[in-house]
Protein backbone atom coordinates (compact mmCIF):
# COMPACT_ATOMS: atom_id res chain seq x y z
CA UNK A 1 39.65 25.96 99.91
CA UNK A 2 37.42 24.32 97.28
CA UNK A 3 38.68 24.38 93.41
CA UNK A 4 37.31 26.39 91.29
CA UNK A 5 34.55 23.21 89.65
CA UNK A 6 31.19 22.71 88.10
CA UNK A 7 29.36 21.31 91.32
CA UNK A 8 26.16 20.01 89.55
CA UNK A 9 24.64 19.86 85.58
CA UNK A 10 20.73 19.67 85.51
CA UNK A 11 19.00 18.80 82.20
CA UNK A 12 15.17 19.49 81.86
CA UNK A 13 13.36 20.16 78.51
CA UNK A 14 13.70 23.17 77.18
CA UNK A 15 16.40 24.22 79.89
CA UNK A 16 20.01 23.46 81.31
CA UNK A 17 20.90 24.84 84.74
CA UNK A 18 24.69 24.62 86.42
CA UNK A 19 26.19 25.58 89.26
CA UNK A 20 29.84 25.86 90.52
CA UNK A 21 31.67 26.18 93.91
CA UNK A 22 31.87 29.29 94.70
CA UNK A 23 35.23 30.68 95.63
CA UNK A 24 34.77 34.67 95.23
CA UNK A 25 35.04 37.19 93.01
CA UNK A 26 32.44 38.05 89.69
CA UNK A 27 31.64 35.36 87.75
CA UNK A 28 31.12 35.47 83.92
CA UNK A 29 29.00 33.25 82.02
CA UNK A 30 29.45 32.74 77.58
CA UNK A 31 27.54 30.33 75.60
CA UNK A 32 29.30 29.93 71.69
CA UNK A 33 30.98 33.41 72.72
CA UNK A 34 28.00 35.47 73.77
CA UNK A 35 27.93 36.75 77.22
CA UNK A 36 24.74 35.56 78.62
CA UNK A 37 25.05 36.09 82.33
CA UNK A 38 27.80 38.34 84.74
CA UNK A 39 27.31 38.22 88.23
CA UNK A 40 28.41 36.87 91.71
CA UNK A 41 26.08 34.23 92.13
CA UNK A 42 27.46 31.07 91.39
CA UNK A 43 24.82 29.43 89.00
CA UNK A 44 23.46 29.90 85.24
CA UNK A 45 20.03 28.89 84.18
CA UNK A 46 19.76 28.28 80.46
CA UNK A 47 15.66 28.58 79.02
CA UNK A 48 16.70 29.20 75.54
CA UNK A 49 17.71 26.02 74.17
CA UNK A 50 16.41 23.31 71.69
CA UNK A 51 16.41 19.67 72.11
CA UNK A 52 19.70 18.19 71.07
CA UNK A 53 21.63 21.05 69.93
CA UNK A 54 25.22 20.87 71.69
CA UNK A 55 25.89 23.98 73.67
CA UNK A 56 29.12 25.42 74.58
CA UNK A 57 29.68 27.38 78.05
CA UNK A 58 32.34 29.52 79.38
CA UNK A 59 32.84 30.50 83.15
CA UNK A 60 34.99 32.64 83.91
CA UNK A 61 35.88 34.00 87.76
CA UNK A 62 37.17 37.43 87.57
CA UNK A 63 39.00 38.69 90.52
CA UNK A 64 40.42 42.72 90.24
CA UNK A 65 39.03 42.73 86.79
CA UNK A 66 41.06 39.98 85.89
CA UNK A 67 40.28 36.50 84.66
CA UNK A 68 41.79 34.73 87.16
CA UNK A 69 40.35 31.51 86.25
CA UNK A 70 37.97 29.62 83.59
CA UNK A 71 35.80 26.42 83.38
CA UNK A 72 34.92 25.10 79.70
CA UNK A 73 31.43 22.93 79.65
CA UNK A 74 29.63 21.26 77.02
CA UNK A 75 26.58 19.60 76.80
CA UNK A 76 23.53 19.06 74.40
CA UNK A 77 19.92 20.03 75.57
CA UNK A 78 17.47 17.20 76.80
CA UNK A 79 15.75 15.58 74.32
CA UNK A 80 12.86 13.97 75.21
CA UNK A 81 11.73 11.90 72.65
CA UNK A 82 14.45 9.15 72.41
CA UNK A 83 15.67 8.34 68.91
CA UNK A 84 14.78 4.75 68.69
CA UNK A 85 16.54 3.90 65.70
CA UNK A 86 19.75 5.13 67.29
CA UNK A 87 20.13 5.73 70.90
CA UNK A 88 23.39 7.15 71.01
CA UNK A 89 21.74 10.34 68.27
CA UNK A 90 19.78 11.40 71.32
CA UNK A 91 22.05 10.78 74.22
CA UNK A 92 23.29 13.98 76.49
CA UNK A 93 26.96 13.95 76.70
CA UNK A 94 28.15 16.87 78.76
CA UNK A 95 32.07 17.18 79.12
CA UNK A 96 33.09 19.92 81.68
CA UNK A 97 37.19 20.90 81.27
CA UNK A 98 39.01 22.58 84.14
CA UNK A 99 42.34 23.28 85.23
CA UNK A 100 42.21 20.52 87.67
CA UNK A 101 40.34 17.34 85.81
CA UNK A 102 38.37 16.77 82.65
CA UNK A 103 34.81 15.13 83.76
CA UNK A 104 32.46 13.20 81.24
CA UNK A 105 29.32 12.17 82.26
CA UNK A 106 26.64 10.98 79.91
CA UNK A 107 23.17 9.99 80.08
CA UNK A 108 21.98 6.53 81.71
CA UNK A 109 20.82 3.97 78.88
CA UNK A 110 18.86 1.11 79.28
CA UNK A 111 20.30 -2.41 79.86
CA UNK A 112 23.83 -1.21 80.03
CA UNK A 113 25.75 -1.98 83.45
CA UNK A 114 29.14 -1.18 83.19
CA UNK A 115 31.32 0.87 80.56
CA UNK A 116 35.05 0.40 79.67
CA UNK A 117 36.97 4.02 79.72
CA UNK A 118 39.97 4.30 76.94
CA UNK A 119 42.06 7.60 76.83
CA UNK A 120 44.51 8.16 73.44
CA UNK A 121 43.56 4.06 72.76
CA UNK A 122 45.09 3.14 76.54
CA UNK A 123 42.78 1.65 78.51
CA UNK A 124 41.96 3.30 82.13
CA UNK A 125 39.45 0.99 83.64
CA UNK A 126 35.70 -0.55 83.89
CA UNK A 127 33.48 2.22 85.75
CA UNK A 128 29.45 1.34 86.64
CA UNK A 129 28.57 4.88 86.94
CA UNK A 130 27.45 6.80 83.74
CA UNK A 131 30.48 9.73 84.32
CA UNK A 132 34.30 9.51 84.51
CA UNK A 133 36.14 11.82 85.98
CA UNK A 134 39.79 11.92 85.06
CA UNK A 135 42.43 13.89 87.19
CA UNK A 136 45.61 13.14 85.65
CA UNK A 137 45.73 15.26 82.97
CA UNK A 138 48.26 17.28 80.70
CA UNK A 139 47.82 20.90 80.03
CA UNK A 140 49.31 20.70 76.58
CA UNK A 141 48.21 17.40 75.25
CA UNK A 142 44.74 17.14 73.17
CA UNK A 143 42.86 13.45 74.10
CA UNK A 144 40.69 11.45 72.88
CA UNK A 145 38.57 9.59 75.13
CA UNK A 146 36.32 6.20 74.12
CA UNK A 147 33.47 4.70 76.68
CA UNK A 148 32.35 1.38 75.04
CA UNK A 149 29.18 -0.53 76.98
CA UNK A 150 27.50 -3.42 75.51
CA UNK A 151 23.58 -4.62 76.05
CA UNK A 152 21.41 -7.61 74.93
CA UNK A 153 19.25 -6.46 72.41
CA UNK A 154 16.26 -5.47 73.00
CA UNK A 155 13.95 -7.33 70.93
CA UNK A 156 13.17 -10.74 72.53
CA UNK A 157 15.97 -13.98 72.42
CA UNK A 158 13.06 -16.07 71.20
CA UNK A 159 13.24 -14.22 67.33
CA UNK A 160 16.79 -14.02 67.57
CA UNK A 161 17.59 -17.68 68.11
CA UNK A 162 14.74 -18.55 65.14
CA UNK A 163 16.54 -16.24 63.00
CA UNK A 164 19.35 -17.62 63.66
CA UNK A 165 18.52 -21.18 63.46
CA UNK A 166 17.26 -19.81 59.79
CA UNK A 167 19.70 -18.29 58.20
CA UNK A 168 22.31 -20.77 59.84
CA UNK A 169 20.67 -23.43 56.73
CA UNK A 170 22.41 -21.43 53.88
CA UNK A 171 25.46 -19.59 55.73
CA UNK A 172 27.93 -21.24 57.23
CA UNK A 173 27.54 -20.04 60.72
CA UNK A 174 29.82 -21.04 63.46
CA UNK A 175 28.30 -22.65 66.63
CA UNK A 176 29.77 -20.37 69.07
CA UNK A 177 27.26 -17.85 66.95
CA UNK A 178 24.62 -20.10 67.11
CA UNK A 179 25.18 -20.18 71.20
CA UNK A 180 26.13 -16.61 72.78
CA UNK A 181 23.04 -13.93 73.26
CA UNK A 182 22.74 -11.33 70.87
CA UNK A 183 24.82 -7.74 71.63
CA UNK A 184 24.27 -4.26 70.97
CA UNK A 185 27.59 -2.63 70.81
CA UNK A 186 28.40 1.22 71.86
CA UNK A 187 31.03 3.12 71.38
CA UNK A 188 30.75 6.96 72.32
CA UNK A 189 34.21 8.88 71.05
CA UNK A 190 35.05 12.63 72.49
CA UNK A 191 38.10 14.80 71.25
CA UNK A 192 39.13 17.57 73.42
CA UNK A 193 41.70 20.31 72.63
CA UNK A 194 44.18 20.80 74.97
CA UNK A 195 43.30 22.76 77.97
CA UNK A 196 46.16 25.52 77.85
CA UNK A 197 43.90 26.15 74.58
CA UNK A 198 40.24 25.43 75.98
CA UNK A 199 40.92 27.66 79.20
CA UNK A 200 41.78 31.30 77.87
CA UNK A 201 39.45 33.61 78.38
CA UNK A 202 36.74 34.21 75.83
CA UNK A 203 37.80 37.39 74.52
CA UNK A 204 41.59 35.99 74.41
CA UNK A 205 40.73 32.91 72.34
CA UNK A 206 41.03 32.84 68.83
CA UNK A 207 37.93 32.28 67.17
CA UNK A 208 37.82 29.22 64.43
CA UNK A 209 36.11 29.91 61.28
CA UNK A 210 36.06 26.60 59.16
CA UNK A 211 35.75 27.19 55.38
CA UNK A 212 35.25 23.74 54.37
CA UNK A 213 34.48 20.83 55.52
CA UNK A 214 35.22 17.21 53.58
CA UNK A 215 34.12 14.15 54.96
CA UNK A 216 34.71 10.44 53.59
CA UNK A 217 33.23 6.93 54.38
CA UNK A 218 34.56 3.61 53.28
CA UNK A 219 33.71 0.59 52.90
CA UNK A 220 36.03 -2.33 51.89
CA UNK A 221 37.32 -6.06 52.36
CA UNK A 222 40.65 -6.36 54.39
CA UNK A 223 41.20 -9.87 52.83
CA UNK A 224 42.83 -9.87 49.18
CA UNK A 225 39.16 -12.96 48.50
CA UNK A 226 37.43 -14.11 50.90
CA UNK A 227 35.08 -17.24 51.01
CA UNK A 228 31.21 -16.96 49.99
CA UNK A 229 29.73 -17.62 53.06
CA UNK A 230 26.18 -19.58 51.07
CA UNK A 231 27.43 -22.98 50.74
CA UNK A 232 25.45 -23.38 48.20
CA UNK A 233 26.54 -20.79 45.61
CA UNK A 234 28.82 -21.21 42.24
CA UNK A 235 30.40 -18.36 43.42
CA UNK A 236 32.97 -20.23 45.70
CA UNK A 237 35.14 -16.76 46.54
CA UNK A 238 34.99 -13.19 45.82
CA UNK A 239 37.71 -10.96 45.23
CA UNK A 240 38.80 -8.47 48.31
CA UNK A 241 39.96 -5.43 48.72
CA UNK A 242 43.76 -6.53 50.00
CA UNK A 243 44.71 -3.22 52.47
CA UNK A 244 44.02 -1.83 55.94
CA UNK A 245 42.74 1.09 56.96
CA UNK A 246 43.80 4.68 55.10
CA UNK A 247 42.43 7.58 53.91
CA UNK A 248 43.22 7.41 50.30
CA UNK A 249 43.01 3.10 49.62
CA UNK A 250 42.08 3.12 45.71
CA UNK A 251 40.48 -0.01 46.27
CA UNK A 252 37.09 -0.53 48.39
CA UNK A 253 33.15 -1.82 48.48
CA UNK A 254 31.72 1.67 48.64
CA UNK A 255 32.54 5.13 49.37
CA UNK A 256 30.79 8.00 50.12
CA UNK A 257 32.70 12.05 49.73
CA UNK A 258 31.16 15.06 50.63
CA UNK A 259 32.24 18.29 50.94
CA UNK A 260 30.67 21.91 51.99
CA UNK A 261 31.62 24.67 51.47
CA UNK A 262 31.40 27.81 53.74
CA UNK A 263 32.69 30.51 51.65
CA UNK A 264 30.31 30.45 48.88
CA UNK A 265 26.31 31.78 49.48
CA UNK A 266 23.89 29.21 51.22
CA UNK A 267 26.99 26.84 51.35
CA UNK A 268 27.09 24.72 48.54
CA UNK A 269 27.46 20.89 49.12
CA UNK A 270 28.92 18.28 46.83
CA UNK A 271 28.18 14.67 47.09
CA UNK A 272 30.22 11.94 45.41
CA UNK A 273 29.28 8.25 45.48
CA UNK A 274 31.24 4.91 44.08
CA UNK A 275 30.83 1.52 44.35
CA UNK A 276 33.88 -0.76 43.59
CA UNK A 277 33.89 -3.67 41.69
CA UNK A 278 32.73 -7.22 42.69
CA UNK A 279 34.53 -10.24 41.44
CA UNK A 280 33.47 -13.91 41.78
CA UNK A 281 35.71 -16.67 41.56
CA UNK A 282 34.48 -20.56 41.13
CA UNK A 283 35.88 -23.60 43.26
CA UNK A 284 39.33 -23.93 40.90
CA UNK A 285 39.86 -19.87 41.03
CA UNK A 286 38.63 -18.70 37.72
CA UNK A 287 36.53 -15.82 37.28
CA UNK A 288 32.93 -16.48 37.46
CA UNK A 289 31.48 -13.04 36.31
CA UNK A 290 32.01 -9.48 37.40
CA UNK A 291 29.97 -6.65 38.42
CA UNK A 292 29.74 -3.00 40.01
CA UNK A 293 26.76 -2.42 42.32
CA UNK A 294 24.90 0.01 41.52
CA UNK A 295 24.86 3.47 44.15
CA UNK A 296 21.40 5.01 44.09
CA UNK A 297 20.77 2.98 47.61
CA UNK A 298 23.01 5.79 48.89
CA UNK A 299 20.93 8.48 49.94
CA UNK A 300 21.96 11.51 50.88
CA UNK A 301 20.01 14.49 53.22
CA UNK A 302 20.81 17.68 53.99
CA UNK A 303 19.33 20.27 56.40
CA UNK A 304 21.11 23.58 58.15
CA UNK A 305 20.21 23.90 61.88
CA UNK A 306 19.79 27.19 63.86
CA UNK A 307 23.23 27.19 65.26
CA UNK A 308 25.10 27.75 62.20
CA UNK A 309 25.12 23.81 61.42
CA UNK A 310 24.23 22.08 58.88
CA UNK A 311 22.84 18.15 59.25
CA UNK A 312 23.67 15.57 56.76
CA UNK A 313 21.80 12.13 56.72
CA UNK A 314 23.73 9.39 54.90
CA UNK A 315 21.65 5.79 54.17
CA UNK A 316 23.38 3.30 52.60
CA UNK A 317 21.72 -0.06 51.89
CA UNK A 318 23.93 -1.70 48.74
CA UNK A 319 23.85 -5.71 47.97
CA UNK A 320 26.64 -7.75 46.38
CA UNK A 321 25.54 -7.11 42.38
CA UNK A 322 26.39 -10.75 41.73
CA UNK A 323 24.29 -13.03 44.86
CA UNK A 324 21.11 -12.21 46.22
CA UNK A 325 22.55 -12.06 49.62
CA UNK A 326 22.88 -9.48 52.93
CA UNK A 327 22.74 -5.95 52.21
CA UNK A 328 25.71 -4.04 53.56
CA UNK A 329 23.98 -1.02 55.61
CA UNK A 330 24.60 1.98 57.56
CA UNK A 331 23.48 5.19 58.37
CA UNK A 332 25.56 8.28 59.54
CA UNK A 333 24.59 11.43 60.93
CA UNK A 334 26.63 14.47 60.79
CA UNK A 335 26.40 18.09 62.11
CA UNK A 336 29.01 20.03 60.53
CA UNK A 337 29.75 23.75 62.85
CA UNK A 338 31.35 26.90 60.91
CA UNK A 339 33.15 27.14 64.12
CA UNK A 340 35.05 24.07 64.24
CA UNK A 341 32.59 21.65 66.43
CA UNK A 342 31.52 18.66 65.02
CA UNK A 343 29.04 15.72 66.00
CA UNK A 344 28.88 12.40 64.24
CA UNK A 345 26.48 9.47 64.81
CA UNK A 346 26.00 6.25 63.49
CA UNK A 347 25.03 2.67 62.98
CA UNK A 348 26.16 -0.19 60.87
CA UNK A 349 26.74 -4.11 59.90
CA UNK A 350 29.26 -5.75 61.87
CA UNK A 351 31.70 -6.25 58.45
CA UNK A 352 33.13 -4.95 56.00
CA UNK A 353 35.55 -2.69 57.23
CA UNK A 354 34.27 1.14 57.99
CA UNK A 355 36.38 3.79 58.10
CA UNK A 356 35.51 7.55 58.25
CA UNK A 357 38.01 10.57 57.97
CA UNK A 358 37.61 14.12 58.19
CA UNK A 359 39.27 17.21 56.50
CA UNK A 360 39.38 21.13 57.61
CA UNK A 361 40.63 23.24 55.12
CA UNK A 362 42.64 20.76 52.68
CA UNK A 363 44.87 20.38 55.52
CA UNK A 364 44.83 16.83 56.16
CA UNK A 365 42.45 12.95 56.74
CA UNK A 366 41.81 12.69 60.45
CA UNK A 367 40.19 9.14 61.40
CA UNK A 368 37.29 9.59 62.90
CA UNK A 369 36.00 5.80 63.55
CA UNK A 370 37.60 2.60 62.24
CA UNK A 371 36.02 -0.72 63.10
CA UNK A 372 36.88 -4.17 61.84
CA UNK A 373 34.86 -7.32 60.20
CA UNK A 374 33.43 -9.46 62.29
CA UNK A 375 33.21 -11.65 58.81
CA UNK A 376 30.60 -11.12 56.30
CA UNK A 377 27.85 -13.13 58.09
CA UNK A 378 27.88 -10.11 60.30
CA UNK A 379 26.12 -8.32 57.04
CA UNK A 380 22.93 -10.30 57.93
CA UNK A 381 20.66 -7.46 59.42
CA UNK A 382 18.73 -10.53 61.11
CA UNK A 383 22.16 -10.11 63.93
CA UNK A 384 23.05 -6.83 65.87
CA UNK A 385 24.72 -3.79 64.90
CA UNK A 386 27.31 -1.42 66.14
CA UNK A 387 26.35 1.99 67.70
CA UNK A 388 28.88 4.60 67.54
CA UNK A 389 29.34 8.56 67.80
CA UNK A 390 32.08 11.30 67.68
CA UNK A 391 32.38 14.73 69.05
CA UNK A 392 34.42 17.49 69.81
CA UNK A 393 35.74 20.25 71.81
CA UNK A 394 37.39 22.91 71.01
């Protein structure tokens, strides 16, 4: 007898359609806890949906007018125009949770030929197709699944190696640099709640009402100094940061807080931006000069979506206050749900240090993303970045 399973996911604009093995009995369909369909047919066509907006489904199979069982699925809506700037913003991820196996499957991109599947930070294995399907599961035990692909960039070798070859006069850049192809990096993040929670029936699950949200990025040096990397600057060292990754590290290269709030009318948000100080040190270790750099290349965005979300755009271009030098970039997008759900995207340097947290509810800093320095020629934007994204389920 076949398992109750999603069978197939289709994605066309302006629509998702699914269908599921059908094992008898009435089938109920919720999307974000509004019955949408009931029924014994054993498909769901969805024409009221906008491009990228993530989109929670329920099916449940009633049998005696009992849930007897339920399927969780997730998914964003097609988009069709591809966000160039970041092509993991506009990428369909659909997760589909069951009582048998958790499935990810997410869209085909361009140039990328295999992916590397981690689970809780274990690695599982190398996979050429764009899904995973993952039977070994525990019923009690929330995960946290990473793919990770890599891809020449797109632009042609020919600039890169001139580039290169340019920048390589005043930075000291190694010659294994100099020789490997230039990489786009990927790494796509999904937390999902355990599936004794995920798997109650609609009207027995309790329904999350988040009533604030807080949300920190940092930037900082691991490295108590580290060396300039221009040869031929006064400024032989600067002065690092001297920690590792964690939530509350008084010392860093830039931070961004925000916070909204859900309680109050048209839910306030407040936006908090530092820069840390820069130190320069000459070739016998005495202090050159000092500096903070100044914060208003932090921009911050904000616009509330249909779905009870509200979008935050954070740019951040800031230079080293004391050397006219590599700007330290990145740019985050966040979607912040009432109910719980959350969707982050983003792209940055290959160094500093990043590190991004969230907090529901003053309860407590959960790392989002953490990724180390390559070493500060990475903050060149004439070499590749990192591409990155978290989600949830819940």
């Amino acid at each position: 007898m076949a398992l109750f399973e999603i069978e197939s996911v289709l994605h066309k604009n302006g629509m998702i359609r699914f269908t599921w093995h059908d094992v008898g009995g009435t089938y109920k369909v919720y999307r974000d806890d509004h019955l949408l369909y009931e029924g014994t047919v054993a498909s769901f066509q969805d024409g009221q949906v906008e491009e990228g907006e993530v989109y929670d489904y329920s099916i449940e199979r009633i049998v005696d007018e009992i849930v007897v069982d339920v399927i969780r699925l997730q998914t964003s809506a097609y988009t069709k125009q591809k966000n160039q700037e970041n092509p993991l913003q506009s990428l369909v991820l659909t997760t589909i949770v069951s009582k048998s196996q958790i499935v990810l499957y997410w869209e085909k991109m361009e140039g990328v030929h295999e992916y590397e599947i981690y689970k809780n930070n274990l690695f599982l294995k190398k996979v050429r197709n764009n899904y995973y399907i993952d039977q070994e599961i525990e019923t009690n035990e929330t995960s946290i699944y990473r793919i990770e692909s890599k891809r020449p960039v797109m632009k042609s070798e020919t600039y890169f190696n001139i580039s290169k070859a340019l920048i390589s006069t005043v930075l000291e850049l190694p010659n294994s640099l100099k020789r490997q192809p230039a990489m786009e990096v990927f790494k796509l993040m999904k937390k999902i709640e355990r599936p004794t929670k995920l798997l109650k029936p609609t009207e027995m699950r309790r329904k999350i009402q988040i009533d604030e949200w807080r949300f920190r990025y940092t930037t900082f040096i691991k490295d108590p100094a580290v060396k300039n990397p221009n040869l031929l600057s006064r400024n032989h060292t600067f002065q690092g940061d001297g920690r590792d990754f964690h939530p509350e590290g008084t010392t860093f290269r830039t931070r961004v807080d925000l916070s909204l709030h859900y309680k109050e009318p048209k839910w306030p948000m407040i936006c908090t931006k530092y820069t840390g100080e820069t130190v320069a040190y000459n070739r016998f270790g005495k202090v050159r000069e000092t500096a903070k750099a100044a914060y208003n290349g932090i921009k911050v965005e904000r616009k509330d979506r249909q779905i009870g979300g509200t979008e935050v755009m954070v740019t951040h271009d800031v230079q080293n206050p004391l050397v006219q030098g590599p700007r330290l970039n990145y740019k985050v997008c966040i979607v912040f749900r009432k109910d719980g759900v959350i969707d982050l995207t983003g792209f940055h340097n290959q160094a500093p240090h990043h590190e991004i947290y969230l907090m529901k509810d003053e309860k407590r800093w959960e790392p989002i993303y953490l990724a180390e320095s390559n070493g500060l020629i990475w903050l060149s934007d004439l070499t590749n970045w990192r591409y990155w994204r978290y989600s949830n389920m819940r």
